[in-house]
C-alpha atoms as a PDB file:
ATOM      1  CA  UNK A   1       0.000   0.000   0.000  1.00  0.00           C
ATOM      2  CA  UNK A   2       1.248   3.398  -1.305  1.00  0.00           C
ATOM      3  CA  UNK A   3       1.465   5.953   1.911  1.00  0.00           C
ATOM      4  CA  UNK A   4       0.782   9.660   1.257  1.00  0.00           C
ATOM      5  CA  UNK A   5       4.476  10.443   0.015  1.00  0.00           C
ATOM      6  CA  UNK A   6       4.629   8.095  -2.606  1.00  0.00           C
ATOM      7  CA  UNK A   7       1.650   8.918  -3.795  1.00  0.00           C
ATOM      8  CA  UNK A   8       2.892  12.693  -4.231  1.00  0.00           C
ATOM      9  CA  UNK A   9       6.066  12.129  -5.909  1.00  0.00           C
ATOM     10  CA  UNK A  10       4.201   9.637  -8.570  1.00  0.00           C
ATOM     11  CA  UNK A  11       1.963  12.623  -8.881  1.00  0.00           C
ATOM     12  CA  UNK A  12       5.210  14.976  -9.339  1.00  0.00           C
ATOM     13  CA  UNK A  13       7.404  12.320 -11.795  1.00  0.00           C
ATOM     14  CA  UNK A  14       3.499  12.598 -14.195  1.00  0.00           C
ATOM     15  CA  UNK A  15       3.846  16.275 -14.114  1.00  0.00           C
ATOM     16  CA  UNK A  16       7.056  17.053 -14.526  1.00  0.00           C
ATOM     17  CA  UNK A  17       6.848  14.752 -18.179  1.00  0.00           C
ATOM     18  CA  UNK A  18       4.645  17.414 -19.149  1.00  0.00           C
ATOM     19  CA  UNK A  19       5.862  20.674 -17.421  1.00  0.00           C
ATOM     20  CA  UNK A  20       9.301  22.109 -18.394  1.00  0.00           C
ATOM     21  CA  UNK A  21      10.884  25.395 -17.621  1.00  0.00           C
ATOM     22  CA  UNK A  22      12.259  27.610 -20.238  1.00  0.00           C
ATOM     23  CA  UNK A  23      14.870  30.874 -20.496  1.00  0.00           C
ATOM     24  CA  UNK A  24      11.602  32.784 -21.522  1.00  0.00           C
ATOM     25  CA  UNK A  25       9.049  30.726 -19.850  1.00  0.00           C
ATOM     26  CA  UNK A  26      10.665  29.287 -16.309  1.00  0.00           C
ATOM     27  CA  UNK A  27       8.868  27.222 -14.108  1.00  0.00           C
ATOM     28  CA  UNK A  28       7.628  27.832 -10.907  1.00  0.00           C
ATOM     29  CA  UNK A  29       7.826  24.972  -8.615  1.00  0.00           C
ATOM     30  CA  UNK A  30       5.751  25.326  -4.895  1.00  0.00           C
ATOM     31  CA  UNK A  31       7.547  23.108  -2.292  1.00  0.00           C
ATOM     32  CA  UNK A  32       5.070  22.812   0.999  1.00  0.00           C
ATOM     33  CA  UNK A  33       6.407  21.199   4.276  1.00  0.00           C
ATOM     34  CA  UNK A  34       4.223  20.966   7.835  1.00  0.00           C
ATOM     35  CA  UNK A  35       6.528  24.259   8.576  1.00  0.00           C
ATOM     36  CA  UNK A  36       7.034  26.223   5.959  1.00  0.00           C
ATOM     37  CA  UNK A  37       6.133  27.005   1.891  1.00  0.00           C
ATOM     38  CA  UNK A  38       9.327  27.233  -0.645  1.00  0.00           C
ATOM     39  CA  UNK A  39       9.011  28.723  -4.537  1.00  0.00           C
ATOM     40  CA  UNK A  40      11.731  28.428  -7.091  1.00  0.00           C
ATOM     41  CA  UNK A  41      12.092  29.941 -10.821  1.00  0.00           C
ATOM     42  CA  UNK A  42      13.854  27.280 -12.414  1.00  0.00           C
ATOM     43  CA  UNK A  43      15.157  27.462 -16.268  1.00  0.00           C
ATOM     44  CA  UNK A  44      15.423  23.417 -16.767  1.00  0.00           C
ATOM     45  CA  UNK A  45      17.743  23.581 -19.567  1.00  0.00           C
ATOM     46  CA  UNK A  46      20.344  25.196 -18.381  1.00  0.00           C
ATOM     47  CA  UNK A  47      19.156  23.447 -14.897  1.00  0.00           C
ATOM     48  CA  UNK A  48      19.374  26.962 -13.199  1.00  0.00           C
ATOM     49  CA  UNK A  49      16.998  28.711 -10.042  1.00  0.00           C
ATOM     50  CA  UNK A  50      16.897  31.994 -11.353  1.00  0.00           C
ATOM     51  CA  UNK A  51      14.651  33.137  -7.752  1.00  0.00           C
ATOM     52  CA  UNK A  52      13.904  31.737  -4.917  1.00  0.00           C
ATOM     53  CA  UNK A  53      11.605  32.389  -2.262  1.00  0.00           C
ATOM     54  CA  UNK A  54      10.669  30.938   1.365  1.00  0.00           C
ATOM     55  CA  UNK A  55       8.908  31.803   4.969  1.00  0.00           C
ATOM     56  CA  UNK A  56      11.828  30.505   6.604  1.00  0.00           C
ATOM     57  CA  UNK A  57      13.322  32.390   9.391  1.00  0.00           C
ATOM     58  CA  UNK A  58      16.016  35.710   7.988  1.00  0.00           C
ATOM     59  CA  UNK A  59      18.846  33.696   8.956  1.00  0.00           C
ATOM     60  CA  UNK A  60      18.625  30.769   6.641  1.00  0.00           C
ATOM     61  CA  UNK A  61      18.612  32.948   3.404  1.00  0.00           C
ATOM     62  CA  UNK A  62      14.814  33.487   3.321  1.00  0.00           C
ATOM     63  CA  UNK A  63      12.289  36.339   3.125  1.00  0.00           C
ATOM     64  CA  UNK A  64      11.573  38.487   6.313  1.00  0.00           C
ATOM     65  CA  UNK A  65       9.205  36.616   7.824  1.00  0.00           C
ATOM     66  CA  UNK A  66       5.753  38.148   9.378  1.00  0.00           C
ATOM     67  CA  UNK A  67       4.432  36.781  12.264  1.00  0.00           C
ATOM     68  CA  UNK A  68       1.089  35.174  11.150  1.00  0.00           C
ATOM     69  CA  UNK A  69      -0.530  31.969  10.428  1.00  0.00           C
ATOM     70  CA  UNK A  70       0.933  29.531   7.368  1.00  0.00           C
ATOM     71  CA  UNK A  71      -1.188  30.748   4.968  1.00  0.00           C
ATOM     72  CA  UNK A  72      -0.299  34.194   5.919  1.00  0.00           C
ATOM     73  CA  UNK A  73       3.222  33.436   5.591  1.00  0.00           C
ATOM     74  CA  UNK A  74       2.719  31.821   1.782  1.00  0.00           C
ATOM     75  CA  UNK A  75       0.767  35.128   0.627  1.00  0.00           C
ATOM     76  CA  UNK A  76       4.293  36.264   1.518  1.00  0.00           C
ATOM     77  CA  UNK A  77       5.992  34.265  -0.210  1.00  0.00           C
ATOM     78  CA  UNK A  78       3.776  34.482  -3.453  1.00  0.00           C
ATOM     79  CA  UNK A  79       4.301  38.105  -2.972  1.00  0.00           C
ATOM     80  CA  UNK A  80       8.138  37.916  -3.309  1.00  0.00           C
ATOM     81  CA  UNK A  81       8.880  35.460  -5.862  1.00  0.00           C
ATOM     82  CA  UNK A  82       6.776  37.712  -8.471  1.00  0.00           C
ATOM     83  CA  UNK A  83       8.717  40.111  -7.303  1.00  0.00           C
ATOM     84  CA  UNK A  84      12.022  38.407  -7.520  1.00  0.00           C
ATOM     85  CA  UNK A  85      11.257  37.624 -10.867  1.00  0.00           C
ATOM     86  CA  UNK A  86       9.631  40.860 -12.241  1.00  0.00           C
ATOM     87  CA  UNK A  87      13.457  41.972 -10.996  1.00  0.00           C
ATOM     88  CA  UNK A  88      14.878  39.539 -13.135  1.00  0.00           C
ATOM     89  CA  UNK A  89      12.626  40.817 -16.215  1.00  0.00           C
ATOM     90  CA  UNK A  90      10.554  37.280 -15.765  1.00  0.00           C
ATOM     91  CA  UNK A  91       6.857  38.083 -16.348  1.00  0.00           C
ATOM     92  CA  UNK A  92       5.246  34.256 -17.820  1.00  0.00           C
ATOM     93  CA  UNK A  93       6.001  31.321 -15.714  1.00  0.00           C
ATOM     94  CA  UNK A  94       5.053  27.535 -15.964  1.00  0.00           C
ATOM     95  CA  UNK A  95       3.280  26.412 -12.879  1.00  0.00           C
ATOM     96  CA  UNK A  96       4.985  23.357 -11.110  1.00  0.00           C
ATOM     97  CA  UNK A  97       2.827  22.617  -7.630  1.00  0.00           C
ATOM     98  CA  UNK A  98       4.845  19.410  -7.161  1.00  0.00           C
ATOM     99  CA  UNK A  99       2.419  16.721  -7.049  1.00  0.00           C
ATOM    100  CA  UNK A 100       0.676  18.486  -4.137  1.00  0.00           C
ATOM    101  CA  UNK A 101      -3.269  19.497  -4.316  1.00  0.00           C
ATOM    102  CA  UNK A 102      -3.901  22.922  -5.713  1.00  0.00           C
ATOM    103  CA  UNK A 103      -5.593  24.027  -2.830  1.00  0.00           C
ATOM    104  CA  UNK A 104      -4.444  25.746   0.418  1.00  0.00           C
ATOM    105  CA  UNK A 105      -1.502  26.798   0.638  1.00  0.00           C
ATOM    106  CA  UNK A 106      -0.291  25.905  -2.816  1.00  0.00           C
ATOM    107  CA  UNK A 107      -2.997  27.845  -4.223  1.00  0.00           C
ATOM    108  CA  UNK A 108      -2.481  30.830  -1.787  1.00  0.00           C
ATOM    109  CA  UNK A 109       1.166  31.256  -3.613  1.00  0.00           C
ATOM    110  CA  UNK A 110      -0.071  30.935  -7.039  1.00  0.00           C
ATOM    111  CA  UNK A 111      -2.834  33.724  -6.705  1.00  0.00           C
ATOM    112  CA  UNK A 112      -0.498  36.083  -4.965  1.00  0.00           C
ATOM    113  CA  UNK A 113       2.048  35.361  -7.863  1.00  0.00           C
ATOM    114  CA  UNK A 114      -0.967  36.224 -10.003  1.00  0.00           C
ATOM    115  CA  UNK A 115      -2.196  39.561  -8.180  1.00  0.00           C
ATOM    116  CA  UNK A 116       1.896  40.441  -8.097  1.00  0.00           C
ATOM    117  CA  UNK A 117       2.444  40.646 -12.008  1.00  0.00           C
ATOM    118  CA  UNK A 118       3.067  36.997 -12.873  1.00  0.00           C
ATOM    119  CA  UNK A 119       1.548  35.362 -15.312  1.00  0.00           C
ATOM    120  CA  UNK A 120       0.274  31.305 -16.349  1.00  0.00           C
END
């Protein structure tokens, strides 16, 4: 029997035959934990994060963090990875939510993304 785990990185392998990151059109790839939310630009051929974006605490490279509830703390993060890559003249990404549910948290990011400038 498959636990929950499995499960999601079968999910992620099917997607990530299908979604691929380009220099004009990166992909955005949502990484949720029980702690904390992580977003990456990634350009997969060159296999390079172009941004990057987390609620972890300042000192382990990640945004200032607000205090507030999880889902406060992804809006955050949604926030600053548009920005990150509006900075890096980014404005089209390919959605990657990594075999997770697009729901919760995962869709918190993506809609504040949205709302910041980004668009897919």
């Amino acid at each position: 029997m498959q636990n929950k785990q499995d499960k999601r990185i079968r999910l992620k392998r099917k997607i990530r035959s299908k979604v691929s990151g380009t220099l004009e059109r990166p992909r955005l790839s949502v990484f949720r934990s029980n702690k904390f939310v992580y977003a990456q630009v990634i350009d997969d051929t060159e296999g390079k994060t172009i941004a990057s974006a987390s609620d972890l605490p300042r000192g382990k490279a990640g945004i200032k963090t607000s205090k507030g509830t999880k889902t406060d703390r992804a809006r955050e993060v949604g926030r600053s990875i548009a920005e990150a890559c509006l900075l890096s003249k980014i404005d089209k990404v390919v959605f990657d939510r990594n075999g997770f549910k697009y729901t919760g948290r995962i869709k918190v990011v993506a809609d504040e993304a949205r709302k910041a400038g980004l668009k897919f």
